[in-house]
C-alpha atoms as a PDB file:
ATOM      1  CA  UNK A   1       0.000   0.000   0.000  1.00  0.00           C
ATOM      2  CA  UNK A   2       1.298   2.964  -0.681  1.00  0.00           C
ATOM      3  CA  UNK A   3       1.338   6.173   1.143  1.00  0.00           C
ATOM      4  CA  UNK A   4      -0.108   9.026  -1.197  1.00  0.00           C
ATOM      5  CA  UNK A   5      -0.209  12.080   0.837  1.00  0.00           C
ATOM      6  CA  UNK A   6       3.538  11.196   1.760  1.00  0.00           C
ATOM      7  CA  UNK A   7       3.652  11.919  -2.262  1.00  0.00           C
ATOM      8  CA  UNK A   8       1.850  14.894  -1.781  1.00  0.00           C
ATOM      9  CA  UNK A   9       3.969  16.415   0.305  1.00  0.00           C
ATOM     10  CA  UNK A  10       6.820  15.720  -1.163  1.00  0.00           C
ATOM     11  CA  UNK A  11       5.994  17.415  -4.569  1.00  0.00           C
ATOM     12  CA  UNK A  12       4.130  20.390  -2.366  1.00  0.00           C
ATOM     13  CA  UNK A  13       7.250  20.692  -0.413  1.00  0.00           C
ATOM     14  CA  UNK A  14       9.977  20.293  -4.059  1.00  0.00           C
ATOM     15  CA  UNK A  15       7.492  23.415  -5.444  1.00  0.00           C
ATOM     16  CA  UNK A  16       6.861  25.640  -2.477  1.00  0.00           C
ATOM     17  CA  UNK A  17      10.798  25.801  -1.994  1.00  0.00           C
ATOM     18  CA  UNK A  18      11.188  26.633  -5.956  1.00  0.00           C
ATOM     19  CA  UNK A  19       8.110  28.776  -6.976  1.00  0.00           C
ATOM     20  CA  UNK A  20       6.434  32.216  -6.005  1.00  0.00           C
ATOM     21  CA  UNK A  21       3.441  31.519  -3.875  1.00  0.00           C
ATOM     22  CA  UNK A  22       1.472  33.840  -5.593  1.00  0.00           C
ATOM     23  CA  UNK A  23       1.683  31.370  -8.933  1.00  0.00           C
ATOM     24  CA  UNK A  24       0.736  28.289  -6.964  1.00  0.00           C
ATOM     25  CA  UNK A  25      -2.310  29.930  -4.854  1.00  0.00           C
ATOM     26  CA  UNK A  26      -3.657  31.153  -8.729  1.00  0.00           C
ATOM     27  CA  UNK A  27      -2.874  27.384  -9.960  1.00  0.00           C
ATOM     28  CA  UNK A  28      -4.898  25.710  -6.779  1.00  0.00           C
ATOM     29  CA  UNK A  29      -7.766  28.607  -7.453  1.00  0.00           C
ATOM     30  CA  UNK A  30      -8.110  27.593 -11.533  1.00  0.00           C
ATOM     31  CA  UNK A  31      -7.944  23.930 -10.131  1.00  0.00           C
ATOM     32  CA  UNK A  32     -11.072  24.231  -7.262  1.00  0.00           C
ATOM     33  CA  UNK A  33     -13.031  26.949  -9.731  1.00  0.00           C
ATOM     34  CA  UNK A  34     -12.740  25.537 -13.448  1.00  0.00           C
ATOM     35  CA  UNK A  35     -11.110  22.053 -13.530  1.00  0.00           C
ATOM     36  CA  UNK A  36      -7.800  19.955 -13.934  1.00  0.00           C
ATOM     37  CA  UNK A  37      -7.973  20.401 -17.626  1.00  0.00           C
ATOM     38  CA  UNK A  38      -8.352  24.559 -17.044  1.00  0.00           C
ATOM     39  CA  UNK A  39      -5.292  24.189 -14.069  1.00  0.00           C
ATOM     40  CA  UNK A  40      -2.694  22.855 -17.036  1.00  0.00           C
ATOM     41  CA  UNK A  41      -3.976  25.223 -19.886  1.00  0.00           C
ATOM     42  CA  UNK A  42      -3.408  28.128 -17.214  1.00  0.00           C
ATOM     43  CA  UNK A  43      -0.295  26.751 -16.299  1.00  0.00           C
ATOM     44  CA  UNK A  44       1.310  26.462 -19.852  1.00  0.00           C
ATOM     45  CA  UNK A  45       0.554  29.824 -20.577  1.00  0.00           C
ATOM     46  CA  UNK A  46       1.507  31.635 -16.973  1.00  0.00           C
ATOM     47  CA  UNK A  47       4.331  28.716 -16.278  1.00  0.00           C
ATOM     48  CA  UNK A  48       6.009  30.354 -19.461  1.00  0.00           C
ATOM     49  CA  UNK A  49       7.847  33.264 -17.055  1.00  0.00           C
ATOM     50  CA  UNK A  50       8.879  30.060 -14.401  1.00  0.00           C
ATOM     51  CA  UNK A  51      10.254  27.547 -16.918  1.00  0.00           C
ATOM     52  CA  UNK A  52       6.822  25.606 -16.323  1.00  0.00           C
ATOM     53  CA  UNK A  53       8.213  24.210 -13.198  1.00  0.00           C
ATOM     54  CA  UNK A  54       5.180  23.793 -11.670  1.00  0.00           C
ATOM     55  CA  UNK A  55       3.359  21.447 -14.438  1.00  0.00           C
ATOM     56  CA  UNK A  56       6.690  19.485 -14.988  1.00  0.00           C
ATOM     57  CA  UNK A  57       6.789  18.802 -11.221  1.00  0.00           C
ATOM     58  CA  UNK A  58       3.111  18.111 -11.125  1.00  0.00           C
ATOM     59  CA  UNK A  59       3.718  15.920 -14.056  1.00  0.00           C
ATOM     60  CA  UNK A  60       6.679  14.165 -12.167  1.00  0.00           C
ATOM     61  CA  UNK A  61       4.096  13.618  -8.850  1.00  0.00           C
ATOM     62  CA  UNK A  62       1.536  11.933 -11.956  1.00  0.00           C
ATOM     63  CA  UNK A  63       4.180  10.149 -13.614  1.00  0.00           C
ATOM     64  CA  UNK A  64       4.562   7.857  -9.620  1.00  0.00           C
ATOM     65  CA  UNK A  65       4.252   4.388 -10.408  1.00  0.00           C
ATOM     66  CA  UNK A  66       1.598   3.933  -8.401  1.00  0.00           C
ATOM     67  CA  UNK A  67      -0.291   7.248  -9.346  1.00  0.00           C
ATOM     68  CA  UNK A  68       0.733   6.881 -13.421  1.00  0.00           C
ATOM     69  CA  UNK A  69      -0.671   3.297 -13.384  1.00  0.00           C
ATOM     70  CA  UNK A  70      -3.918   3.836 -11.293  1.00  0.00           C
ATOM     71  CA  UNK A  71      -4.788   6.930 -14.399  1.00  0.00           C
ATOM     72  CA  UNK A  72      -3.185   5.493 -16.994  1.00  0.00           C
ATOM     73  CA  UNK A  73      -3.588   1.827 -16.802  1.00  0.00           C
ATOM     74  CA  UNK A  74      -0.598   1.172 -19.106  1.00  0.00           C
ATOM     75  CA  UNK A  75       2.958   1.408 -19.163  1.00  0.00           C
ATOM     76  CA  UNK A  76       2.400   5.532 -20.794  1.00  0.00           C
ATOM     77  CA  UNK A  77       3.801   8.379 -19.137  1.00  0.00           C
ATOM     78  CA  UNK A  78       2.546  11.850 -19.131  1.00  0.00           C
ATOM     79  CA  UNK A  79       4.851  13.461 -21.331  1.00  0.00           C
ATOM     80  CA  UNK A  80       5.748  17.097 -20.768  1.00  0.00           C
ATOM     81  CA  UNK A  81       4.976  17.960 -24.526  1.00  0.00           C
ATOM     82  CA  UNK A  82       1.538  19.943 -24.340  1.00  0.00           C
ATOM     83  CA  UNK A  83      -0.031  18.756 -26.858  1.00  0.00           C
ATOM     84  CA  UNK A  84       0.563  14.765 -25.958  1.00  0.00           C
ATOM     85  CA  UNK A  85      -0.232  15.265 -22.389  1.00  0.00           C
ATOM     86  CA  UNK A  86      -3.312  16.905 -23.338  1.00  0.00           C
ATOM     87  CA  UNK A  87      -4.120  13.693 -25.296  1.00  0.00           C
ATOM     88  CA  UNK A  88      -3.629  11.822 -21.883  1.00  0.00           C
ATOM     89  CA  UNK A  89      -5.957  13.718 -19.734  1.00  0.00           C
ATOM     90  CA  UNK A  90      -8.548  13.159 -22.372  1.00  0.00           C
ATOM     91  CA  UNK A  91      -8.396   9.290 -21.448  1.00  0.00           C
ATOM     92  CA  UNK A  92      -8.710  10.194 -18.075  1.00  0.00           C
ATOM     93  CA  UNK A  93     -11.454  12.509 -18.302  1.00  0.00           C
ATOM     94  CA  UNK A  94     -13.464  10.229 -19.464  1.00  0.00           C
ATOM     95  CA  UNK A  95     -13.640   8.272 -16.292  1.00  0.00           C
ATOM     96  CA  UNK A  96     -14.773  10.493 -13.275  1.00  0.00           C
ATOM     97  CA  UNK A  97     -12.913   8.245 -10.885  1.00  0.00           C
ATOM     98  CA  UNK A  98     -10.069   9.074 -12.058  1.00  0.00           C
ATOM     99  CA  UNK A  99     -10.800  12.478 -12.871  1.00  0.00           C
ATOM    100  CA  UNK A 100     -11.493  13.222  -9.330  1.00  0.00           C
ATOM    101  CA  UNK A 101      -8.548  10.923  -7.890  1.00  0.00           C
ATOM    102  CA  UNK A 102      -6.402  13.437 -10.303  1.00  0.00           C
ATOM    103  CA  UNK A 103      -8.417  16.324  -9.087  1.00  0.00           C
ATOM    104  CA  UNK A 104      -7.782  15.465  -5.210  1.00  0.00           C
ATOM    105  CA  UNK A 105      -4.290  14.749  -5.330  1.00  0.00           C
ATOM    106  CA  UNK A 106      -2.950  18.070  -7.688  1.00  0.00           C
ATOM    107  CA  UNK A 107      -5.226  19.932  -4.916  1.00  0.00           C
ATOM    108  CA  UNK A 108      -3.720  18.924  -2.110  1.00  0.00           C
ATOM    109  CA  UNK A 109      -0.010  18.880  -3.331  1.00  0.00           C
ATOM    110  CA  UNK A 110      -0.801  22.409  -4.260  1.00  0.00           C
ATOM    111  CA  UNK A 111      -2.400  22.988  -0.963  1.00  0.00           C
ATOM    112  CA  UNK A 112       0.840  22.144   0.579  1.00  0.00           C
ATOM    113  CA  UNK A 113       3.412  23.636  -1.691  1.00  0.00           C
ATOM    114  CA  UNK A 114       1.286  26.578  -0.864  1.00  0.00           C
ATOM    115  CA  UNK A 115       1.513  26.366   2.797  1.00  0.00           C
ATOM    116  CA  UNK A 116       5.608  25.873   2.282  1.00  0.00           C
ATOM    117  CA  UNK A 117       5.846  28.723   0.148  1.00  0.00           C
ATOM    118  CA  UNK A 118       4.349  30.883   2.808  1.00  0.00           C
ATOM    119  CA  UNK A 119       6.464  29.974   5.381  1.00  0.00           C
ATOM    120  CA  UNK A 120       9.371  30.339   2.929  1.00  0.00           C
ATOM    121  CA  UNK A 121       8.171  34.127   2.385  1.00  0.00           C
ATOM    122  CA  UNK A 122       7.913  34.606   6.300  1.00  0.00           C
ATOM    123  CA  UNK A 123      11.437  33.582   6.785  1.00  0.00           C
ATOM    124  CA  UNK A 124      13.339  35.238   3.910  1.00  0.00           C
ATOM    125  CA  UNK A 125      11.572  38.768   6.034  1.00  0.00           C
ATOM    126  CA  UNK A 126      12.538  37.925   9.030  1.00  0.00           C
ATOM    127  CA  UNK A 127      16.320  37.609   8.010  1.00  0.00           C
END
């Protein structure tokens, strides 16, 4: 069995350290408000000024074993070409399931990245 909010945090924590919170808390908004689908599209576009770190290390956090197997069902990957992982999420929309297991876990790694961001923020002002 394996643990996946220990993979949640571990992705929240790898983005909160590397990204502006401001980015992440728009990402999580898009995410709750219009959809996983919406979250990436906003992401590709915004990302651009970040190097897209945030959708390659969500992508990396989807790409688990465990996680990429459960969506995918296959030995596939979610590629970090656009238009290919688009083509992927596709697949998985059509299963609500999965859509939602998706949904849940890219909220709450966000949630947390958040969270770490913050408190990175609060310490660089204290210094």
């Amino acid at each position: 069995m394996i643990n996946l909010d220990y993979l949640c945090i571990k992705y929240g924590q790898e983005i909160g350290e590397s990204r502006d919170k401001t980015i992440i808390q728009k990402a999580l908004g898009v995410l709750r408000e219009d959809g996983v689908y919406a979250m990436f599209l906003w992401l590709e576009k915004e990302d651009e000024k970040e190097d897209k770190k945030v959708r390659q290390q969500l992508l990396s956090l989807l790409n688990e074993d465990t996680i990429k197997k459960y969506l995918l069902g296959d030995s596939s990957e979610f590629l970090k070409e656009f238009r290919e992982f688009c083509e992927k999420i596709k697949i998985i929309v059509k299963d609500i399931d999965k859509l939602l297991f998706m949904k849940k876990l890219l909220e709450q790694t966000l949630t947390y990245a958040f969270y770490h961001a913050r408190i990175g923020e609060k310490n660089v002002e204290e210094a």
